[in-house]
PDB file of N, CA and C in Angstrom:
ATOM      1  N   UNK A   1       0.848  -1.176   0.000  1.00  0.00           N
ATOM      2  CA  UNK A   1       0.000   0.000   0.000  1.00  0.00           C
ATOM      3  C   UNK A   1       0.889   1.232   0.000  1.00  0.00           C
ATOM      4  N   UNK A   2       0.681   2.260  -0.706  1.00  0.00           N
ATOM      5  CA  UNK A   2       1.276   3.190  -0.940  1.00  0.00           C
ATOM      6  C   UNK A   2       0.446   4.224  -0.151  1.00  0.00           C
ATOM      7  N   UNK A   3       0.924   5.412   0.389  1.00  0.00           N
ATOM      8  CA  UNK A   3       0.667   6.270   1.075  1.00  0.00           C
ATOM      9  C   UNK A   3       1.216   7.800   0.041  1.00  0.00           C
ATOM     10  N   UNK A   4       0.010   8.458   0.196  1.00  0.00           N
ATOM     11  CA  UNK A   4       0.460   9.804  -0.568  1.00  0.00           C
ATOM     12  C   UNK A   4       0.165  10.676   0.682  1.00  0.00           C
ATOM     13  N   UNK A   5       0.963  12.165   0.137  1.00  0.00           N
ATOM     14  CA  UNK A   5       1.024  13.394   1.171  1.00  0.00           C
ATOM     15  C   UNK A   5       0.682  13.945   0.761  1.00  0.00           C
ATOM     16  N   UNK A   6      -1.006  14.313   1.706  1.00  0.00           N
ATOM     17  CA  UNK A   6      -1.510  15.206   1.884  1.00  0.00           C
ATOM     18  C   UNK A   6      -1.409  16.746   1.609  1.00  0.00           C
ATOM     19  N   UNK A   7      -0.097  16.943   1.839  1.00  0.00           N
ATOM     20  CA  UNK A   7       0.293  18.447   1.969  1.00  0.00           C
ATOM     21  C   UNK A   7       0.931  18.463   1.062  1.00  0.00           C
ATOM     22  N   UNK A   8       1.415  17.487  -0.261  1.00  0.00           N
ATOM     23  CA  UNK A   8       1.900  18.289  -1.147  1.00  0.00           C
ATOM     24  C   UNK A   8       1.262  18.883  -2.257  1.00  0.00           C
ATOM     25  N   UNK A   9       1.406  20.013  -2.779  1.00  0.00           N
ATOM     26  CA  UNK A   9       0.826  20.862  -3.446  1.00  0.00           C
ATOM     27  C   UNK A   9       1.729  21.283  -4.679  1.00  0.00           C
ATOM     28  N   UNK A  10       1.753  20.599  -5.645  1.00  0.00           N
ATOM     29  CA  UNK A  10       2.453  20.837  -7.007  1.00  0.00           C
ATOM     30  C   UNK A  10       2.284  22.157  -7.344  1.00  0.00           C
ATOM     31  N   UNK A  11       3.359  22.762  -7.943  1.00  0.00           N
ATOM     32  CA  UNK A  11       3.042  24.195  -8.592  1.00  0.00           C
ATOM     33  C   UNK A  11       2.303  24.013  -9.718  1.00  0.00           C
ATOM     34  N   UNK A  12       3.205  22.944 -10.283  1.00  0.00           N
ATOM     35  CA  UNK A  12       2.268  22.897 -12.276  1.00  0.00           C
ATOM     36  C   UNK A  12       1.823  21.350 -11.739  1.00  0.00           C
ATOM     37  N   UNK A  13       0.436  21.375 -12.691  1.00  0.00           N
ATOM     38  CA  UNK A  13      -0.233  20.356 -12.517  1.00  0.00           C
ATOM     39  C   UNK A  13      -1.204  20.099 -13.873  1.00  0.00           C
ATOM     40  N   UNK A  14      -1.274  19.388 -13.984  1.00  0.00           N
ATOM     41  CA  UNK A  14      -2.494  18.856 -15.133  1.00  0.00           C
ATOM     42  C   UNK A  14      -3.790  18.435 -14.473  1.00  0.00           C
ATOM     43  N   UNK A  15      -5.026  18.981 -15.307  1.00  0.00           N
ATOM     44  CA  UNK A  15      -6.298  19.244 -14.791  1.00  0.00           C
ATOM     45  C   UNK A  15      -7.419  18.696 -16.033  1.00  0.00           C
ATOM     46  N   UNK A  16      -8.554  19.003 -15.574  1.00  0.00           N
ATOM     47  CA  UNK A  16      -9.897  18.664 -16.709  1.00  0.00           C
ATOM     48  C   UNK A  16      -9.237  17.114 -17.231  1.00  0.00           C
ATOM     49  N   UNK A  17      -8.703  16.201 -16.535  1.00  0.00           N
ATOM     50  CA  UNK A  17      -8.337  14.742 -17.395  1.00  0.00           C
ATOM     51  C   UNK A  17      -7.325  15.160 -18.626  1.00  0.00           C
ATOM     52  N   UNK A  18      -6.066  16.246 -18.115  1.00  0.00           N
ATOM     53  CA  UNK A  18      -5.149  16.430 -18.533  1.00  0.00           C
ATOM     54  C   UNK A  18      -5.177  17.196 -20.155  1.00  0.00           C
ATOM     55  N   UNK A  19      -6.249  18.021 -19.998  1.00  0.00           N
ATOM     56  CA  UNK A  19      -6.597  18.802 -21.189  1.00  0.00           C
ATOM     57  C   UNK A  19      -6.070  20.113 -20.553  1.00  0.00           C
ATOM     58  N   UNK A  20      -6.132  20.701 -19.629  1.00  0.00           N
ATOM     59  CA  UNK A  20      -5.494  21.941 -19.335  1.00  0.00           C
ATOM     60  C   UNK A  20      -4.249  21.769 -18.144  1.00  0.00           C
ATOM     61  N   UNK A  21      -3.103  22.359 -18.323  1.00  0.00           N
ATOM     62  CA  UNK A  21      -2.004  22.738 -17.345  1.00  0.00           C
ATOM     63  C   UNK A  21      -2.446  23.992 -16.495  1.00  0.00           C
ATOM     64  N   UNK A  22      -1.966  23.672 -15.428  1.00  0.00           N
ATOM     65  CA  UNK A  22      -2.052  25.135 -14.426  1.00  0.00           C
ATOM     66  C   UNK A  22      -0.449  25.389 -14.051  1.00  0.00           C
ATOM     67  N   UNK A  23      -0.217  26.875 -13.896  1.00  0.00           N
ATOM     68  CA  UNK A  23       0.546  26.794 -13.149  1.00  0.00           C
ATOM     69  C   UNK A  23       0.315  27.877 -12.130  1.00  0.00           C
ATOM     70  N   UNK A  24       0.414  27.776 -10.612  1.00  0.00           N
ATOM     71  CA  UNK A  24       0.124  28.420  -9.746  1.00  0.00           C
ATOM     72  C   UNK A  24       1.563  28.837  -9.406  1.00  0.00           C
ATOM     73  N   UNK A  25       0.800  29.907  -8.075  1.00  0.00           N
ATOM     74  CA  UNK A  25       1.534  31.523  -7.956  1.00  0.00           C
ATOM     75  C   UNK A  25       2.934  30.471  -7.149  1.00  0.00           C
ATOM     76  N   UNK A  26       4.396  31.221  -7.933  1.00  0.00           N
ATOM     77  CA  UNK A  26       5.824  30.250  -7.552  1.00  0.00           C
ATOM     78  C   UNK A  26       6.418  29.489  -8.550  1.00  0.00           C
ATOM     79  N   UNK A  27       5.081  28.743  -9.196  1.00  0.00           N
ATOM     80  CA  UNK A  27       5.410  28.021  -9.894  1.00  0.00           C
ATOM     81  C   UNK A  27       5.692  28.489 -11.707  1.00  0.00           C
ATOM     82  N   UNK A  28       6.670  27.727 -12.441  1.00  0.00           N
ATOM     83  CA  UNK A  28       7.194  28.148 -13.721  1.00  0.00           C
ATOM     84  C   UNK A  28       7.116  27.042 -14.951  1.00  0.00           C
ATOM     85  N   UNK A  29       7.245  27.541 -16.241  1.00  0.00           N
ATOM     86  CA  UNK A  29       7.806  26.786 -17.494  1.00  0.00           C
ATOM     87  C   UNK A  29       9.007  27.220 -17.445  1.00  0.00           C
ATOM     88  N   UNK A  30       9.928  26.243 -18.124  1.00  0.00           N
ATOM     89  CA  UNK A  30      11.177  26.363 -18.150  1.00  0.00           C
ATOM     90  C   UNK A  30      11.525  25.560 -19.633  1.00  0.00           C
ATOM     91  N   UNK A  31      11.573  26.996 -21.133  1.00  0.00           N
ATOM     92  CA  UNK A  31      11.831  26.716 -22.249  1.00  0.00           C
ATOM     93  C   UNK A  31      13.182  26.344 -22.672  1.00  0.00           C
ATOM     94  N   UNK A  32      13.326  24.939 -22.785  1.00  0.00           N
ATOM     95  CA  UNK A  32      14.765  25.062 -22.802  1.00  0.00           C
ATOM     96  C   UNK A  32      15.162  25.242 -24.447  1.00  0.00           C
ATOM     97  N   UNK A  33      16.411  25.295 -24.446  1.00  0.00           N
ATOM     98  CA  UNK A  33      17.160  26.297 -25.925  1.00  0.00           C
ATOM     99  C   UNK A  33      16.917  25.241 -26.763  1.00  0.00           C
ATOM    100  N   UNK A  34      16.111  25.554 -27.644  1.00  0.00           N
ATOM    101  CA  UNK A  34      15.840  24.993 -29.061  1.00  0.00           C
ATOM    102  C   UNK A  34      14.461  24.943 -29.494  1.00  0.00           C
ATOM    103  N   UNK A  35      13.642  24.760 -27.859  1.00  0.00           N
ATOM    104  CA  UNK A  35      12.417  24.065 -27.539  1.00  0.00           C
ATOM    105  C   UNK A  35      11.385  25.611 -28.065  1.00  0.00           C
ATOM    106  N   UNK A  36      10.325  25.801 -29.131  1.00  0.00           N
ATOM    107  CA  UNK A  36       9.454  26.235 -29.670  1.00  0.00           C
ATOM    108  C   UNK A  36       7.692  26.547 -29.006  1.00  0.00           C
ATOM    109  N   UNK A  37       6.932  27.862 -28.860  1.00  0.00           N
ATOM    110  CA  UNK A  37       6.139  27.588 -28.509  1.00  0.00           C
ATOM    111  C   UNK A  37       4.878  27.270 -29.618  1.00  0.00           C
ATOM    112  N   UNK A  38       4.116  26.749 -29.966  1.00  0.00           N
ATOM    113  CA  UNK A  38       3.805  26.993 -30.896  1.00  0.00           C
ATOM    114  C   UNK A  38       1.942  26.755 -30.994  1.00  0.00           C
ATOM    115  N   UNK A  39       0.991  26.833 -31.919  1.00  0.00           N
ATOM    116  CA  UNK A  39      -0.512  26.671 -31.841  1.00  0.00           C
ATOM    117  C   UNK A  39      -0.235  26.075 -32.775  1.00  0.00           C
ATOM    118  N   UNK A  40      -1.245  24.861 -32.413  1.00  0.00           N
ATOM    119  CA  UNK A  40      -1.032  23.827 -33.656  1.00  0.00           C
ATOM    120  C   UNK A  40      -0.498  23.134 -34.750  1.00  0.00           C
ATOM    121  N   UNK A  41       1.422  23.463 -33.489  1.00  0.00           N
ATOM    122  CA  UNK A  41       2.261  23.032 -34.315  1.00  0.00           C
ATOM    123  C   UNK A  41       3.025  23.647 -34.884  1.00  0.00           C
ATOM    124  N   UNK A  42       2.492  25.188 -34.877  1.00  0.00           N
ATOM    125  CA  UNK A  42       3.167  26.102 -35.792  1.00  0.00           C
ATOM    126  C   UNK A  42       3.394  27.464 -35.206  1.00  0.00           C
ATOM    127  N   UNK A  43       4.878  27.808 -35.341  1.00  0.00           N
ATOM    128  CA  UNK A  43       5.501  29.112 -34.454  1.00  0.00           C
ATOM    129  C   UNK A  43       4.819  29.803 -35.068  1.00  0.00           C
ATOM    130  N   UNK A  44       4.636  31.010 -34.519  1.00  0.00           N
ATOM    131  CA  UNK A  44       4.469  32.293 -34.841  1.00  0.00           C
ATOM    132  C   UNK A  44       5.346  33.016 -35.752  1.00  0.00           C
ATOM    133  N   UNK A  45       4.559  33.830 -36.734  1.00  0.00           N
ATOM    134  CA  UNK A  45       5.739  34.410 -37.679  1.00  0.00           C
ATOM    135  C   UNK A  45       6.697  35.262 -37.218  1.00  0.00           C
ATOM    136  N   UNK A  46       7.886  35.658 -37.778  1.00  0.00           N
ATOM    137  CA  UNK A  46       8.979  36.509 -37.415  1.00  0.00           C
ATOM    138  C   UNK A  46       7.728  38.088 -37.087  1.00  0.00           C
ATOM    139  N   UNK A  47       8.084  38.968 -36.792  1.00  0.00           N
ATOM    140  CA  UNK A  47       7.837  40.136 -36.510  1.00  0.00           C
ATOM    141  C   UNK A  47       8.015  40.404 -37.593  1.00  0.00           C
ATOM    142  N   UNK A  48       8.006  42.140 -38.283  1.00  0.00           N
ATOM    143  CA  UNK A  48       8.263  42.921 -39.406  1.00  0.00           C
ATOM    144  C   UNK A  48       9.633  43.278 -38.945  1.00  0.00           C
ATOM    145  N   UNK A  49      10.445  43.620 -39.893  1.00  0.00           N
ATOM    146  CA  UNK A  49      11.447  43.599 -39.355  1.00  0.00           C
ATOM    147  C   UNK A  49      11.634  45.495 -38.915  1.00  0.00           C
ATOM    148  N   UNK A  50      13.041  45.375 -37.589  1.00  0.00           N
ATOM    149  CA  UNK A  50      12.775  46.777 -37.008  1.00  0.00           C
ATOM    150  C   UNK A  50      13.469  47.906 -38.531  1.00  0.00           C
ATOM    151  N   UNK A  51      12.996  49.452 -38.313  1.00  0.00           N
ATOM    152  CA  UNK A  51      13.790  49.878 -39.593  1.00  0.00           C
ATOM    153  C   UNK A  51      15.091  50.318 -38.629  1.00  0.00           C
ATOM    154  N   UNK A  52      16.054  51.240 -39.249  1.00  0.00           N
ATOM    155  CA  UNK A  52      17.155  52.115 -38.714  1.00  0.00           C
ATOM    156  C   UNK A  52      16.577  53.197 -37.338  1.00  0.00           C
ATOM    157  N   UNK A  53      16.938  52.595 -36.129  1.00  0.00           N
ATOM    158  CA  UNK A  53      16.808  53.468 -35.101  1.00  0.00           C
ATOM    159  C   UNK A  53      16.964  55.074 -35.041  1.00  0.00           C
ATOM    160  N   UNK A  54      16.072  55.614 -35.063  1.00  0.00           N
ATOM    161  CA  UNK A  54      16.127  57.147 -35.102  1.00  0.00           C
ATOM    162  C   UNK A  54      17.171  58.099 -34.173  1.00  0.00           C
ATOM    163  N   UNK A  55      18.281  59.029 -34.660  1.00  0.00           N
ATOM    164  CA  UNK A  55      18.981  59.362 -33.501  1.00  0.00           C
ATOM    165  C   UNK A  55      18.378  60.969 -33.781  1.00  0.00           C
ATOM    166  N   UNK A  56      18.816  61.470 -32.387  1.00  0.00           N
ATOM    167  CA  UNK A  56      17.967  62.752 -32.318  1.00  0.00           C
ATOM    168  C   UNK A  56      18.505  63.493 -30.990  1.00  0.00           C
ATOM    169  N   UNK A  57      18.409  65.150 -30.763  1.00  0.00           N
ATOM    170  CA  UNK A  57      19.159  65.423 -30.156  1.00  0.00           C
ATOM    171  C   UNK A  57      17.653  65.453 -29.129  1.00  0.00           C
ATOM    172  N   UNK A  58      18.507  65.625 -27.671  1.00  0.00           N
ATOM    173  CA  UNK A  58      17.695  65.316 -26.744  1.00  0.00           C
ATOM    174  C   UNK A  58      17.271  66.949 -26.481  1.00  0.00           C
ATOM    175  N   UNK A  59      15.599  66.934 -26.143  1.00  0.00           N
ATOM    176  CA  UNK A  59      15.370  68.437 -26.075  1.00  0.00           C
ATOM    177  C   UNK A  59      15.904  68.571 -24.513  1.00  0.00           C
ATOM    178  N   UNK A  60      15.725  69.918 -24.884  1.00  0.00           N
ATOM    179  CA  UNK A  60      16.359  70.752 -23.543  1.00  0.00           C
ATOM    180  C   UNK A  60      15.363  70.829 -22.420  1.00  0.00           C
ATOM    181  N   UNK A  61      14.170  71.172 -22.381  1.00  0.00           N
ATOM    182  CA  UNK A  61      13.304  70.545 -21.183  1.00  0.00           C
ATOM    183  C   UNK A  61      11.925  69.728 -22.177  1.00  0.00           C
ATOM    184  N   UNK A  62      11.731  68.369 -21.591  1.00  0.00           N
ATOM    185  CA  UNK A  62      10.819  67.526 -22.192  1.00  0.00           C
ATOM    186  C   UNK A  62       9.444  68.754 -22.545  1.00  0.00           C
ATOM    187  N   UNK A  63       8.635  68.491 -23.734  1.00  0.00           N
ATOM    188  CA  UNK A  63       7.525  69.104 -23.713  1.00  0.00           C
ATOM    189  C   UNK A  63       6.344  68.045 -24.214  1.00  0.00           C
ATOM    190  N   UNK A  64       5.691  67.346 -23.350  1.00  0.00           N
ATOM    191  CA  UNK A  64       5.029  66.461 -24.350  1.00  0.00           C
ATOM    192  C   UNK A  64       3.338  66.586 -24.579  1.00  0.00           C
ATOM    193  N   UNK A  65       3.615  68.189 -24.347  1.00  0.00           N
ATOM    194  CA  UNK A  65       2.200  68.718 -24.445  1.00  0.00           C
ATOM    195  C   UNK A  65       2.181  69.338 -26.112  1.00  0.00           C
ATOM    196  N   UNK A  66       2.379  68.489 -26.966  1.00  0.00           N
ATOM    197  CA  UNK A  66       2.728  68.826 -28.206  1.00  0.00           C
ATOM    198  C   UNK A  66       1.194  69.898 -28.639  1.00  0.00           C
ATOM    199  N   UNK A  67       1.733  71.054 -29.363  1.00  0.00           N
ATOM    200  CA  UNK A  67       0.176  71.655 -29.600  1.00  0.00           C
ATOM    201  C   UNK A  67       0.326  71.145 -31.497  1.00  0.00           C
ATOM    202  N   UNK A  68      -0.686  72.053 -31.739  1.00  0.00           N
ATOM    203  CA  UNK A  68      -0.880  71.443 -33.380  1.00  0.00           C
ATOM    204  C   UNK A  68       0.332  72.167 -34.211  1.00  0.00           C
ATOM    205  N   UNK A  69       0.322  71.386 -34.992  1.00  0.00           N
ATOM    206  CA  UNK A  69       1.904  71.461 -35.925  1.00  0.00           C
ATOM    207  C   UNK A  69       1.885  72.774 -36.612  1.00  0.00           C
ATOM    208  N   UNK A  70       2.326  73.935 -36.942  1.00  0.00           N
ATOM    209  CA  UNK A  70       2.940  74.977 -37.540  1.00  0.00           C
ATOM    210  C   UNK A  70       3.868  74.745 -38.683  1.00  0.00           C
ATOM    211  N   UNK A  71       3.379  75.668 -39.649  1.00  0.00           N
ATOM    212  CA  UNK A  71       4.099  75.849 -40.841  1.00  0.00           C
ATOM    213  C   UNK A  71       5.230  76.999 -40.724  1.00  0.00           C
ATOM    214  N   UNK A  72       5.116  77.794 -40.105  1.00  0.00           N
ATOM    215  CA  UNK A  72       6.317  79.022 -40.463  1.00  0.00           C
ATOM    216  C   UNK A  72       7.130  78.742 -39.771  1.00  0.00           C
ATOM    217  N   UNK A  73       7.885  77.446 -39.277  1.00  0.00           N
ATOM    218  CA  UNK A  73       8.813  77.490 -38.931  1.00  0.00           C
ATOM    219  C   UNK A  73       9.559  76.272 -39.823  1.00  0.00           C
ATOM    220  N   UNK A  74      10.763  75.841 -39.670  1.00  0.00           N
ATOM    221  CA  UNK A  74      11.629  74.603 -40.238  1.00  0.00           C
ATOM    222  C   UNK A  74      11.080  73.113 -39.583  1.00  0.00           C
ATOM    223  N   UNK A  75      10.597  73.330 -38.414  1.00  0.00           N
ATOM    224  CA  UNK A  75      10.462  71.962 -38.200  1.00  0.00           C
ATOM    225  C   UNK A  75       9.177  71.535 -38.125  1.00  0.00           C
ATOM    226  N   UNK A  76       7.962  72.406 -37.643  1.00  0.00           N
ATOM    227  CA  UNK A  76       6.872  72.153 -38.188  1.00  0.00           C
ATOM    228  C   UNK A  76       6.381  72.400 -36.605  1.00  0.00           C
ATOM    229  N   UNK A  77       7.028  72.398 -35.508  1.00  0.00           N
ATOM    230  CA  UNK A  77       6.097  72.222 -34.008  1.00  0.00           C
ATOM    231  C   UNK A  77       6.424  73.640 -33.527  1.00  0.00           C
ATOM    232  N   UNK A  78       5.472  73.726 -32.195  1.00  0.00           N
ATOM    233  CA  UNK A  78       5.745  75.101 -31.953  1.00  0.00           C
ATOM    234  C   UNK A  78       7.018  75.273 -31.321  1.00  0.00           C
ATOM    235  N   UNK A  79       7.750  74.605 -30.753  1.00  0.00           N
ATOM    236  CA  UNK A  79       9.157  74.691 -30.006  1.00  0.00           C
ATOM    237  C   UNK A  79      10.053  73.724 -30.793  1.00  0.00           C
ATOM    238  N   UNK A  80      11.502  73.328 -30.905  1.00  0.00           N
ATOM    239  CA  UNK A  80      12.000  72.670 -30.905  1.00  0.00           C
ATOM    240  C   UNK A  80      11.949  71.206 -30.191  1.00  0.00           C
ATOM    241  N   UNK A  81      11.835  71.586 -28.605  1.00  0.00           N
ATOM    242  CA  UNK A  81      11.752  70.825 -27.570  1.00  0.00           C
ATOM    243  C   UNK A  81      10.910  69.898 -27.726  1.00  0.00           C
ATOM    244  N   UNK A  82       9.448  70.551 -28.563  1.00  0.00           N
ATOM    245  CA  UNK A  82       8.267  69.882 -28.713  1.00  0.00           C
ATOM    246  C   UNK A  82       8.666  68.735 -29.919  1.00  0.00           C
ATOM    247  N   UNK A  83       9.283  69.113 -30.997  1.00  0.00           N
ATOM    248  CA  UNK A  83       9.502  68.183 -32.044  1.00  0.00           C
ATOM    249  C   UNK A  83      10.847  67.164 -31.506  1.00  0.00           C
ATOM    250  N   UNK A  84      12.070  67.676 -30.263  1.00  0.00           N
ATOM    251  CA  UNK A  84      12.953  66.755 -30.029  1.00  0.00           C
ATOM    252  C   UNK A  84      12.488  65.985 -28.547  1.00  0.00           C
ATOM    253  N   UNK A  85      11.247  65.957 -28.399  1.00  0.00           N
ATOM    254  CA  UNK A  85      10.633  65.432 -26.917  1.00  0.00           C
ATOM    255  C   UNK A  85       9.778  63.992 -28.249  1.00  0.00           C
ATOM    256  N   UNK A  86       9.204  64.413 -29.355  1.00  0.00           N
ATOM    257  CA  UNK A  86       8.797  63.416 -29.689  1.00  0.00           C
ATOM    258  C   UNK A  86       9.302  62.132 -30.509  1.00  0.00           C
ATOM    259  N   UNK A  87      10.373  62.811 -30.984  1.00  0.00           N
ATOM    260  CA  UNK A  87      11.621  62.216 -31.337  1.00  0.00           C
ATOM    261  C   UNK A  87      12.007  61.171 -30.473  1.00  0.00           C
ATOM    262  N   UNK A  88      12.721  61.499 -29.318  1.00  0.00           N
ATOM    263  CA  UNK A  88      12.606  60.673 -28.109  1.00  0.00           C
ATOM    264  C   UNK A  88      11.517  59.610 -27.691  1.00  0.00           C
ATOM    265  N   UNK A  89      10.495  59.739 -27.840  1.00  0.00           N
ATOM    266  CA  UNK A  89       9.476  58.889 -27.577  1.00  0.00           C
ATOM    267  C   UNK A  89       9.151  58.005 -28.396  1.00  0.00           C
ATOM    268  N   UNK A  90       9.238  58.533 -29.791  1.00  0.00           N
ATOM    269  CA  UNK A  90       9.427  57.193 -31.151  1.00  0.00           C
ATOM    270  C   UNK A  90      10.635  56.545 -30.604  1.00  0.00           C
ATOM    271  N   UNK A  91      12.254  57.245 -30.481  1.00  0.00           N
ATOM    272  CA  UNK A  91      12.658  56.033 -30.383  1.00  0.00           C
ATOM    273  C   UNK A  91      12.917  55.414 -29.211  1.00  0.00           C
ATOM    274  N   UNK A  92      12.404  55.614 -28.280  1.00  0.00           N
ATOM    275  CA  UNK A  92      12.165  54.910 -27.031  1.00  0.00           C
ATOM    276  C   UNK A  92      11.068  53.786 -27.556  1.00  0.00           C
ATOM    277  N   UNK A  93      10.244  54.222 -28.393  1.00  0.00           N
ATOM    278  CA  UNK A  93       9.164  53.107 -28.341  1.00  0.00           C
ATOM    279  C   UNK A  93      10.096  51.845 -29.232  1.00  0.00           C
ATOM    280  N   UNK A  94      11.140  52.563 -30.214  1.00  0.00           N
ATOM    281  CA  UNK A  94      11.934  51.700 -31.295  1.00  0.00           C
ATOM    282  C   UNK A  94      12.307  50.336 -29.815  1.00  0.00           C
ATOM    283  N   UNK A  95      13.233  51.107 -28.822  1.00  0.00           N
ATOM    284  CA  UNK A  95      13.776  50.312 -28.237  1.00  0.00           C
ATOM    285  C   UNK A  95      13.380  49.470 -27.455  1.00  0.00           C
ATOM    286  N   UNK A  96      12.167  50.063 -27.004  1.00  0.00           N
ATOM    287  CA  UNK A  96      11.557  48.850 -25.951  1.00  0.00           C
ATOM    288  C   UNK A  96      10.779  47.686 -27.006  1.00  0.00           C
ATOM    289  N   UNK A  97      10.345  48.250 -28.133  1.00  0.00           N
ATOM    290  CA  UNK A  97       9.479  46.802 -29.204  1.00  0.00           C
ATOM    291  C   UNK A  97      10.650  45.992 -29.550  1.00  0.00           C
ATOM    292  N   UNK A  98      12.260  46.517 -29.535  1.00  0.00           N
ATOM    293  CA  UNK A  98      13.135  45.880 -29.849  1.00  0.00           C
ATOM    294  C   UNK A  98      13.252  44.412 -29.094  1.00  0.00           C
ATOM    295  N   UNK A  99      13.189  45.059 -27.377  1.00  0.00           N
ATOM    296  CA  UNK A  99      13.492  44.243 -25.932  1.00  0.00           C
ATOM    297  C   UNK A  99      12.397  43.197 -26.476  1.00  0.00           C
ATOM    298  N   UNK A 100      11.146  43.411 -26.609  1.00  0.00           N
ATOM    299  CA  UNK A 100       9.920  42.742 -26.550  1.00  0.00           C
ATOM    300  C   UNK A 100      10.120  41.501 -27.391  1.00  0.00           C
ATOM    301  N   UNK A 101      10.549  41.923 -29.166  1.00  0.00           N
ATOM    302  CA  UNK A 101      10.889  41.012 -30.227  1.00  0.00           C
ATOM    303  C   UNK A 101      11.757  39.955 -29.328  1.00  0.00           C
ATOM    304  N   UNK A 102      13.246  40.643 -28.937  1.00  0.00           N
ATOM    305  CA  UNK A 102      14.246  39.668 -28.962  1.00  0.00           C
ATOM    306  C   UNK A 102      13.961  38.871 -27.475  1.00  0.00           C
ATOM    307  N   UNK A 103      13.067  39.213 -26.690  1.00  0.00           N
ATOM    308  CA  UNK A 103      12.499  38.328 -25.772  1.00  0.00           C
ATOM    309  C   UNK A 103      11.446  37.132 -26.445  1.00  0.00           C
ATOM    310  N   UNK A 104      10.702  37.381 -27.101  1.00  0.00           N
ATOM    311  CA  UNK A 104       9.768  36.149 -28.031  1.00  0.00           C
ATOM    312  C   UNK A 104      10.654  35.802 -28.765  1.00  0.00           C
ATOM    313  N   UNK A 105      11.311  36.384 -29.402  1.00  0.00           N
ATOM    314  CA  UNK A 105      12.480  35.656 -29.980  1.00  0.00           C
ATOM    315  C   UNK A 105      13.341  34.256 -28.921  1.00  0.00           C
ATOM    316  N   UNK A 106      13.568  34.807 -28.515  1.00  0.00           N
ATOM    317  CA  UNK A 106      14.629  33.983 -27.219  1.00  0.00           C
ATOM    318  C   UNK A 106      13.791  32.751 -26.247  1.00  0.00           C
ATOM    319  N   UNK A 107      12.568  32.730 -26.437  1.00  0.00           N
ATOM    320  CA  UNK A 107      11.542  31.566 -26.047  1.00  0.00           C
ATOM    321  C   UNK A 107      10.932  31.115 -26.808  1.00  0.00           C
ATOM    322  N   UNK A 108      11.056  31.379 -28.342  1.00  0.00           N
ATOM    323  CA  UNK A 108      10.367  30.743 -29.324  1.00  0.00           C
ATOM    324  C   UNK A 108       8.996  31.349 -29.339  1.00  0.00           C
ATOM    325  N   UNK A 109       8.758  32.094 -29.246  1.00  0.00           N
ATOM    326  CA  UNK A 109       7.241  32.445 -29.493  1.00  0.00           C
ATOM    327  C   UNK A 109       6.905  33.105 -30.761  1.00  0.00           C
ATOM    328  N   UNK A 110       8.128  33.608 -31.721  1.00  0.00           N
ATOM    329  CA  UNK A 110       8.246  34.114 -32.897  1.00  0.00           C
ATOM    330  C   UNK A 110       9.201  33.560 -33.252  1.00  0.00           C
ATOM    331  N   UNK A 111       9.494  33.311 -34.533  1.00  0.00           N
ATOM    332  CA  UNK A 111      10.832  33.333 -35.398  1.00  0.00           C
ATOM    333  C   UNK A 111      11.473  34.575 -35.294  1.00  0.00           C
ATOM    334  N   UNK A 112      12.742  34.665 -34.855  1.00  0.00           N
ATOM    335  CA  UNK A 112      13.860  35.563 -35.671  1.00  0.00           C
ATOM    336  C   UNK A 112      14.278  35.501 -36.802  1.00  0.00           C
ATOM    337  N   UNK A 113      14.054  37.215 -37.296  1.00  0.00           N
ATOM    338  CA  UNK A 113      14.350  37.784 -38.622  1.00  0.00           C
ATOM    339  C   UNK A 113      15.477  37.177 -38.945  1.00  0.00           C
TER     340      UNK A 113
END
């Protein structure tokens, strides 16, 4: 006769007659290098690929109360600050979708470009 314990409490477990996995609060997957996530077999496509990261000078005090764009000047906003505050924020957004890609990248959840 075998005796089981009561008190143990698996983090990951299989449920519904092993149609759904849980994993509770502690508990993890652990993708190892090669290993793919995939729906029905099939990874997810690569992303689009990123273009050339935008460089830009950093404004002198952030303005990201951008008002509507102006013609009589060269750059089109009412301040400088206003057109090099948004500058900044495109490519901040470049860099963090970068982090995001090469993280699904790095667990298989997309192909790399």
């Amino acid at each position: 006769m075998t005796m089981t314990d009561p008190t143990f409490q698996p983090k990951v477990y299989k449920t519904d007659g092993g149609d759904r996995l849980v994993i509770t609060s502690g508990g993890s997957i652990d993708i190892e290098t090669g290993a793919i996530i995939s729906v029905n077999g099939t990874q997810g496509a690569a992303l689009t690929a990123q273009l050339t990261t935008i460089t830009h000078t950093a404004p002198g005090t952030p303005d990201y109360a951008i008002q509507n764009l102006v013609q009589n000047t060269g750059f089109g906003f009412a301040t400088a600050d206003e057109g090099n505050t948004l500058l900044k924020v495109v490519a901040n957004l470049q860099t963090r979708l970068a982090e995001v890609e090469a993280r699904l990248e790095a667990v298989g959840m997309v192909a790399a470009n």
